[in-house]
Protein backbone atom coordinates (compact mmCIF):
# COMPACT_ATOMS: atom_id res chain seq x y z
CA UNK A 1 0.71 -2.34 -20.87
CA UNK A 2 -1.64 -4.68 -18.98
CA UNK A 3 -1.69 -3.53 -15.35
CA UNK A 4 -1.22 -5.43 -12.09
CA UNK A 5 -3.94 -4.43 -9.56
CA UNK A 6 -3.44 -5.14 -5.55
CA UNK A 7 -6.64 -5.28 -3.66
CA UNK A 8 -8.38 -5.62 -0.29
CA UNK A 9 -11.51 -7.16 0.18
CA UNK A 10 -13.68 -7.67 3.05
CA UNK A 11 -15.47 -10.76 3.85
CA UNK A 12 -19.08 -11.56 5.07
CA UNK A 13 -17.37 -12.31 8.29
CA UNK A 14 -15.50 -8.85 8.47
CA UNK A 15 -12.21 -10.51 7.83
CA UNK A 16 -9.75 -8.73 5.43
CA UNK A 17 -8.49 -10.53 2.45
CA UNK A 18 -5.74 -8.98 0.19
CA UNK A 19 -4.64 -10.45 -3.20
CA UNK A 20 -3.54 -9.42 -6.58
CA UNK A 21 -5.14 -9.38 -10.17
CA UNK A 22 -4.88 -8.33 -13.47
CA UNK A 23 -8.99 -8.18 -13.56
CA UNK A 24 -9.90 -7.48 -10.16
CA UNK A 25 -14.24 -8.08 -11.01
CA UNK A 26 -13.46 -11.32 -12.59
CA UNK A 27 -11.18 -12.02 -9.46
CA UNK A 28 -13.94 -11.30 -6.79
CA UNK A 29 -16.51 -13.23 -8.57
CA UNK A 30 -14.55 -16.42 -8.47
CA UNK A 31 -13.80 -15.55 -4.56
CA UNK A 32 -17.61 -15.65 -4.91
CA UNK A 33 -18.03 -18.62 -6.43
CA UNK A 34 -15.73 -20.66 -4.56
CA UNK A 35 -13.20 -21.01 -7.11
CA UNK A 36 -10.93 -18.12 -5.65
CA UNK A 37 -8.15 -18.27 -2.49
CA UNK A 38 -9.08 -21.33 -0.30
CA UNK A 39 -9.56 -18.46 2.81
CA UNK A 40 -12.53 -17.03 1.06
CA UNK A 41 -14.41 -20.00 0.27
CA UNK A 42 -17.68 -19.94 2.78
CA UNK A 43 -16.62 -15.83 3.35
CA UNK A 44 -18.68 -14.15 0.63
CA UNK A 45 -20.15 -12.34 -1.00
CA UNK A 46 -16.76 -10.33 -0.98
CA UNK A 47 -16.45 -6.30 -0.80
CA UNK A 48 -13.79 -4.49 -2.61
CA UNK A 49 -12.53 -2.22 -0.12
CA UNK A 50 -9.34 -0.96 -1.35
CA UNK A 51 -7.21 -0.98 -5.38
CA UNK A 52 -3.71 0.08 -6.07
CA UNK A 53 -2.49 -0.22 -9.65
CA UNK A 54 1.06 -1.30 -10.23
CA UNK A 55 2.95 -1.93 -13.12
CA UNK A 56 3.92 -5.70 -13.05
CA UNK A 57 3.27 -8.94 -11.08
CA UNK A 58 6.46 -8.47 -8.80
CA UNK A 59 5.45 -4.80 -7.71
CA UNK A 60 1.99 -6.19 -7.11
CA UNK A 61 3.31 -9.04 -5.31
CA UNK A 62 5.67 -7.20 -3.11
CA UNK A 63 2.98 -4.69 -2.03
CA UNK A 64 0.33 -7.51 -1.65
CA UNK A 65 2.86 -8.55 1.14
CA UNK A 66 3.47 -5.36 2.68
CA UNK A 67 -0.06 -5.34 3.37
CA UNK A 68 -0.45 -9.04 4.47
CA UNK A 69 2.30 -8.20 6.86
CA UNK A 70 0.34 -5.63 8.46
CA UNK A 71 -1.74 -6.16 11.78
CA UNK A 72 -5.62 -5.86 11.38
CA UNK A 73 -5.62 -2.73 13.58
CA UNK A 74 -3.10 -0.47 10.68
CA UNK A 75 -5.28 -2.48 7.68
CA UNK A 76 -8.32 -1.12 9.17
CA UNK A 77 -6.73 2.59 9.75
CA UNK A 78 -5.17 2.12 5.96
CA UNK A 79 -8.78 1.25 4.91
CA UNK A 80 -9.99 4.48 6.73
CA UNK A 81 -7.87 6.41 5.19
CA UNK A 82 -5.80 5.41 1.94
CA UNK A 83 -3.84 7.84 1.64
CA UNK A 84 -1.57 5.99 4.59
CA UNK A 85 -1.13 3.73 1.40
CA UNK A 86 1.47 5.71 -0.73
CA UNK A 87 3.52 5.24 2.88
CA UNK A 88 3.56 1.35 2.08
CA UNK A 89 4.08 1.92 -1.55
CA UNK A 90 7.55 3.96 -0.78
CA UNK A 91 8.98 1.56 1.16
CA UNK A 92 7.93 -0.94 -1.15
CA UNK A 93 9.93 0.66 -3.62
CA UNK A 94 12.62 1.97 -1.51
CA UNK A 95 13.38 -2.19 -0.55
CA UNK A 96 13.09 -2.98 -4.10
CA UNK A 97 15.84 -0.18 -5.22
CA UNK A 98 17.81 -1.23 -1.80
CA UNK A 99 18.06 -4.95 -3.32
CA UNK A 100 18.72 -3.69 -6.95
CA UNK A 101 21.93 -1.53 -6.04
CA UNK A 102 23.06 -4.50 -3.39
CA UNK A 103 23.19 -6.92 -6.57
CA UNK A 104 25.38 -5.10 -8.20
């Protein structure tokens, strides 16, 4: 199974960038070169600050969202302490199940 990876990076100008990945390395070094996200072009060098693993592109995209959605102030506190992550990761899942059972 080839994994899904959600990540947060931090920028040279302390901005937060989140995104998804299958190879989160090779990901980061095109943010670095300037073939990445059009927000992180003139922002690196990049930081990987945060990685959750999920198990396919729509779980990764989902959660990538959750944490877009999220004002600086909770992605700084989630970045200070990750565990506040598996928090985002249930609901996540709980909206995902909520939308399964309303389909059928």
């Amino acid at each position: 199974m080839a994994w899904w990876y959600v990540y947060v990076a931090r920028c040279r100008d302390d901005s937060l960038y989140c995104g998804i990945a299958r190879d989160v390395a090779a990901r980061i070094a095109a943010h670095d070169a300037g073939t990445g996200a059009r927000y992180t072009r003139g922002r690196g060098p990049l930081t990987v600050v945060l990685v959750r693993r999920c198990r396919d592109m729509p779980g990764a995209l989902r959660l990538e969202h959750a944490i877009k959605q999220l004002p600086r102030a909770a992605k700084q506190a989630l970045l200070a302490e990750p565990a506040r992550l598996a928090a985002i990761v249930r609901r996540v899942q709980r909206a995902r199940r909520s939308a399964a059972a309303d389909e059928t």
